[in-house]
PDB file of N, CA and C in Angstrom:
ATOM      1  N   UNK A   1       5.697  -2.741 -40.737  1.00  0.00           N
ATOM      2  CA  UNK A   1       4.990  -2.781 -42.008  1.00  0.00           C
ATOM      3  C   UNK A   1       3.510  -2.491 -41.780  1.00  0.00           C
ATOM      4  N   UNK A   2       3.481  -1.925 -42.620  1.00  0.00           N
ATOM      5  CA  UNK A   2       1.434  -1.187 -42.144  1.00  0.00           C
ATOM      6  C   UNK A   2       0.804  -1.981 -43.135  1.00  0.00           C
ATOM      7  N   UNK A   3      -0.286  -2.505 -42.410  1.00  0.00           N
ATOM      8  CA  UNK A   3      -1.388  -3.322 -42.847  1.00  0.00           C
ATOM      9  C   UNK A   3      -2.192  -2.456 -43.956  1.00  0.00           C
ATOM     10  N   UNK A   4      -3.259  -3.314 -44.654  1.00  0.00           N
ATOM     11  CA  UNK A   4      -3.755  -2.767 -45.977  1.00  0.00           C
ATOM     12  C   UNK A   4      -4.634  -1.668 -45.640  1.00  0.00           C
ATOM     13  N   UNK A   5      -5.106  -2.210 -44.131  1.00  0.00           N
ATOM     14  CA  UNK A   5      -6.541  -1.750 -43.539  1.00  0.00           C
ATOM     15  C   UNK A   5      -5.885   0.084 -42.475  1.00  0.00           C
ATOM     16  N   UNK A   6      -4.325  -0.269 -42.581  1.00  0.00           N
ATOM     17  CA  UNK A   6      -3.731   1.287 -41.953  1.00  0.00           C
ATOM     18  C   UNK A   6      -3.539   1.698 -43.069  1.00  0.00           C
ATOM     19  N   UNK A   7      -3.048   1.337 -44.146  1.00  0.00           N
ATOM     20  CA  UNK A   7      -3.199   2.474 -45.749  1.00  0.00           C
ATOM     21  C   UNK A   7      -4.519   2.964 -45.568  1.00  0.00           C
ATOM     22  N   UNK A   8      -4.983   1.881 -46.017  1.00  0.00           N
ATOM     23  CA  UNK A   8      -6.738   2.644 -46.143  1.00  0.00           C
ATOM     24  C   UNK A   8      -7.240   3.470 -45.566  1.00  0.00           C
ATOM     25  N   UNK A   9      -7.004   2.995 -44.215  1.00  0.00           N
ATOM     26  CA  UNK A   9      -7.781   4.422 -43.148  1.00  0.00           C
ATOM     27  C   UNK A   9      -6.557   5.884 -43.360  1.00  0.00           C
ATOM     28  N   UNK A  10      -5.093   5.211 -43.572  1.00  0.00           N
ATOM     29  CA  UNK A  10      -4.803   6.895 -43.413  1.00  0.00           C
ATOM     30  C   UNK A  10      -4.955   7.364 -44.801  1.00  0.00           C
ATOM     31  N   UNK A  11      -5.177   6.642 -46.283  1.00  0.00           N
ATOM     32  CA  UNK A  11      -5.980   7.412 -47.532  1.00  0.00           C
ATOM     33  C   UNK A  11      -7.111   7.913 -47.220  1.00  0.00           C
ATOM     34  N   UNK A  12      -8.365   7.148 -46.336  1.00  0.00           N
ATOM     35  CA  UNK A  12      -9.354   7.816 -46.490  1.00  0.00           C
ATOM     36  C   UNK A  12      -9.248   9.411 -45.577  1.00  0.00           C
ATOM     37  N   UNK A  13      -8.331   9.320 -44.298  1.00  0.00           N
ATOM     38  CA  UNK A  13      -7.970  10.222 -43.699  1.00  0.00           C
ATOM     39  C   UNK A  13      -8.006  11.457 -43.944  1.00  0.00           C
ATOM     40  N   UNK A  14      -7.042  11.463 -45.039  1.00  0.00           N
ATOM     41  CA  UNK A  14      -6.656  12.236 -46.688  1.00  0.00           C
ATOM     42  C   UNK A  14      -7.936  13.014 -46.972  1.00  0.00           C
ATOM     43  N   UNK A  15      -9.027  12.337 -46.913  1.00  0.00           N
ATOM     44  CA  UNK A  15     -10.411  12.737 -47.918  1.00  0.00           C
ATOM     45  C   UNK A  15     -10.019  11.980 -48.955  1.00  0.00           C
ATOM     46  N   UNK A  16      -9.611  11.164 -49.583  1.00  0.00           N
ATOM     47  CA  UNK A  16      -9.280  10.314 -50.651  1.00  0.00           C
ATOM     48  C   UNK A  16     -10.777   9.972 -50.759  1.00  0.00           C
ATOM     49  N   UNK A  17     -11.497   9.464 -51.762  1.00  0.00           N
ATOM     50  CA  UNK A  17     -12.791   8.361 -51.995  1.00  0.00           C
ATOM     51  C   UNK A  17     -12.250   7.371 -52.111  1.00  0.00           C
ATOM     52  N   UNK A  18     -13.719   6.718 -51.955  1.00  0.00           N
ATOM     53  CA  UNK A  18     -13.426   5.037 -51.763  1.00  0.00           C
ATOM     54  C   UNK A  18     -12.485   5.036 -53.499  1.00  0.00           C
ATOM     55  N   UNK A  19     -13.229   5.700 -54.659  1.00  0.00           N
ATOM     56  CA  UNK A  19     -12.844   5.074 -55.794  1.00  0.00           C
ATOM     57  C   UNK A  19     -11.212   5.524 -56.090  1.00  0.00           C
ATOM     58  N   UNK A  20     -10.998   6.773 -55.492  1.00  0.00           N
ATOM     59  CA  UNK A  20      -9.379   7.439 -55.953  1.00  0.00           C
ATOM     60  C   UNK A  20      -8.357   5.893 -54.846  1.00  0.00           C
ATOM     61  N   UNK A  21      -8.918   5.496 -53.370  1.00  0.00           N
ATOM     62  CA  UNK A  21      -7.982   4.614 -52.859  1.00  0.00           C
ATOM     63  C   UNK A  21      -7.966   3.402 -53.647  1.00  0.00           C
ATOM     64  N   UNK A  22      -9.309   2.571 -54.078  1.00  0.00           N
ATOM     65  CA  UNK A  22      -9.149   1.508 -54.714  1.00  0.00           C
ATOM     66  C   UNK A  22      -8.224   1.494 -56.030  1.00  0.00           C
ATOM     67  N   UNK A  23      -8.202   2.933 -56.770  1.00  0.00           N
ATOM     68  CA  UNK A  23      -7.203   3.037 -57.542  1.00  0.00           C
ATOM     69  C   UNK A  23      -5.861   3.001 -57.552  1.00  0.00           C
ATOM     70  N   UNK A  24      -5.798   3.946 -56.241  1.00  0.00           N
ATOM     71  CA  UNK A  24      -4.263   3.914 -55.452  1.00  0.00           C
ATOM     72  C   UNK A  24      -3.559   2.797 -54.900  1.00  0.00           C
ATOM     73  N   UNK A  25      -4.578   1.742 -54.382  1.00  0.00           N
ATOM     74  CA  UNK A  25      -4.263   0.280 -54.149  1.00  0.00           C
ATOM     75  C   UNK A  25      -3.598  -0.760 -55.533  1.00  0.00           C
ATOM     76  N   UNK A  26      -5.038  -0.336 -56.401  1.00  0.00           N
ATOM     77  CA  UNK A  26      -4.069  -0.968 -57.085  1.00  0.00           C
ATOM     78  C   UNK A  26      -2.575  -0.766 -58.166  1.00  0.00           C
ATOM     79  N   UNK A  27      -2.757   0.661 -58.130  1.00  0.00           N
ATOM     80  CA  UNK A  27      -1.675   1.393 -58.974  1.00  0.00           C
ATOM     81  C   UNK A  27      -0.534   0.553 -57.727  1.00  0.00           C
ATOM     82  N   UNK A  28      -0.305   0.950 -56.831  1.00  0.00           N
ATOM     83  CA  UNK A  28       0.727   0.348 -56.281  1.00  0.00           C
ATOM     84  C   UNK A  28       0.476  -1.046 -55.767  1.00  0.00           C
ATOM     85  N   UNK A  29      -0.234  -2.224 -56.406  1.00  0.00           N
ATOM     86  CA  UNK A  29      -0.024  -3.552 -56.442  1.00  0.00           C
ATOM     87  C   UNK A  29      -0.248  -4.652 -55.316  1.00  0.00           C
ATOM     88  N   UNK A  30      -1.210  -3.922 -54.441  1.00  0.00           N
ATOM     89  CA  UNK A  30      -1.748  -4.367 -53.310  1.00  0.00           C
ATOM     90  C   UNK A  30      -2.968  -5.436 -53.922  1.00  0.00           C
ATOM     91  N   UNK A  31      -2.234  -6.676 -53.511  1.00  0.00           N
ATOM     92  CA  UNK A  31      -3.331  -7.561 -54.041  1.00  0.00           C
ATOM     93  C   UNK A  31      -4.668  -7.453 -53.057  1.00  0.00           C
ATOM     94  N   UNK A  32      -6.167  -8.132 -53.562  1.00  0.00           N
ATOM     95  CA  UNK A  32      -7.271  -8.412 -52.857  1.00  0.00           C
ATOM     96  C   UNK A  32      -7.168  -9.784 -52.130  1.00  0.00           C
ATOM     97  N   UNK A  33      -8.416 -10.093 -51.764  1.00  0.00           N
ATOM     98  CA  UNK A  33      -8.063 -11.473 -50.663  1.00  0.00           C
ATOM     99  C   UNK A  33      -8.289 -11.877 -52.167  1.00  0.00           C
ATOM    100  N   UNK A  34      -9.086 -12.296 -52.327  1.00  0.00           N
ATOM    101  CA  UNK A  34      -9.443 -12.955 -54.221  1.00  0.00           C
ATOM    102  C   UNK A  34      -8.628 -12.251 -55.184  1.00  0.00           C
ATOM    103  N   UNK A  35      -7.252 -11.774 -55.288  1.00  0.00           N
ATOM    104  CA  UNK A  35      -6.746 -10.999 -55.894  1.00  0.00           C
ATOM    105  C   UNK A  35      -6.686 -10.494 -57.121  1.00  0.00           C
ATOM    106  N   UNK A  36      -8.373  -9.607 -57.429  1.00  0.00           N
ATOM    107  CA  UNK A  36      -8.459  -8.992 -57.912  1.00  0.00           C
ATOM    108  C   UNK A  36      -8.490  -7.407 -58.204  1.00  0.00           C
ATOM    109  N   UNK A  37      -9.220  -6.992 -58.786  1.00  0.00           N
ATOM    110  CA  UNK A  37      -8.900  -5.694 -59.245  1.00  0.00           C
ATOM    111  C   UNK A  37      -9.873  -5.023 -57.446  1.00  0.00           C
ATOM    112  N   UNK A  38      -9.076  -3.946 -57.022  1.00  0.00           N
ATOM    113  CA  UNK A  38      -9.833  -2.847 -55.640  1.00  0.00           C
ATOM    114  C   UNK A  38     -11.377  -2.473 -56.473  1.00  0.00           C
ATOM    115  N   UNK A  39     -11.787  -2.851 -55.865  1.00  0.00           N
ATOM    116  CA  UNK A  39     -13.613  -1.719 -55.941  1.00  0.00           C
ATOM    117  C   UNK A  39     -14.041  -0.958 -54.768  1.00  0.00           C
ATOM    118  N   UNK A  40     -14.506   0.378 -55.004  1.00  0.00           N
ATOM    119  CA  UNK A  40     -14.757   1.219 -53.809  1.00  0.00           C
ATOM    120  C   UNK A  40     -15.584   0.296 -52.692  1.00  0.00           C
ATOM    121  N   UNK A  41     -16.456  -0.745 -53.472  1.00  0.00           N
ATOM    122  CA  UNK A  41     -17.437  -0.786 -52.033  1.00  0.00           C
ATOM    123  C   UNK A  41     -16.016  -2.038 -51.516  1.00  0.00           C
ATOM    124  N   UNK A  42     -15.442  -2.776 -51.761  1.00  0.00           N
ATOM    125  CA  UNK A  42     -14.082  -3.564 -51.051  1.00  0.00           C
ATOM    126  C   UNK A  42     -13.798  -2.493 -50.270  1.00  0.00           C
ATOM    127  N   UNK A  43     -13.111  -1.660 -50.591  1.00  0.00           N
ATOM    128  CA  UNK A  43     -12.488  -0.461 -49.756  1.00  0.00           C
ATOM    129  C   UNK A  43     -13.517  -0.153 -48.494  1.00  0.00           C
ATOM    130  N   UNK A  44     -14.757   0.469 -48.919  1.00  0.00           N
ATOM    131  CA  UNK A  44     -15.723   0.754 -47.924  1.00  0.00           C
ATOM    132  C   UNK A  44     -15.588  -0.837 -46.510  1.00  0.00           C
ATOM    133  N   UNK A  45     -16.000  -1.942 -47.302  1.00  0.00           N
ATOM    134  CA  UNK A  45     -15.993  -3.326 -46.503  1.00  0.00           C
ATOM    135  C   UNK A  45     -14.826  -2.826 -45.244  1.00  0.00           C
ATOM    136  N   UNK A  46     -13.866  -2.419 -46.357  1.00  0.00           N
ATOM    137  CA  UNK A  46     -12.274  -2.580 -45.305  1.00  0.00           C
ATOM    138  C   UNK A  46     -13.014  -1.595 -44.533  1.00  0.00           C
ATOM    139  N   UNK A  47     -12.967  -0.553 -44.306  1.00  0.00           N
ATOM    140  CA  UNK A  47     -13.491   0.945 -43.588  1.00  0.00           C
ATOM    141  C   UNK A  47     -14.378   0.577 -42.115  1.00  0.00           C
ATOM    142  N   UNK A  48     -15.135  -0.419 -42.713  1.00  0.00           N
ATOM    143  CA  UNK A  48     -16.222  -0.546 -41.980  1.00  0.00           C
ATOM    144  C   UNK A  48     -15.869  -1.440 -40.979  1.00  0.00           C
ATOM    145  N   UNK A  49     -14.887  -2.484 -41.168  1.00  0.00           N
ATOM    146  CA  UNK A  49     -15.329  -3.523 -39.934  1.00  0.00           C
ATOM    147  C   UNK A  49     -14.076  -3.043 -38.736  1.00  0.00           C
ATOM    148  N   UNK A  50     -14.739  -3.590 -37.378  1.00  0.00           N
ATOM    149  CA  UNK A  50     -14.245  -2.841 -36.218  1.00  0.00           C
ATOM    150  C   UNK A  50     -12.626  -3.486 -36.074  1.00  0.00           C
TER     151      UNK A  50
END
């Protein structure tokens, strides 16, 4: 099972933007830690840490 943070990197992979993945996250129902609605800079957060 692939983690939120292997979607993410292989959307951004894609060339996806932060805002088309946070959309794509939530169109398919990937909750947040605070499970709310994806925002690009969340996405970016994910991107960024090592």
């Amino acid at each position: 099972m692939a983690t939120v943070r292997d979607t993410i990197g292989g959307m951004a992979g894609q060339g996806m933007s932060l805002r088309a993945i946070a959309r794509e996250l939530d169109r398919r129902g990937v909750p947040t830690a605070r499970g709310g609605a994806w925002q690009a800079v969340q996405v970016r957060a994910v991107l960024a840490r090592p």
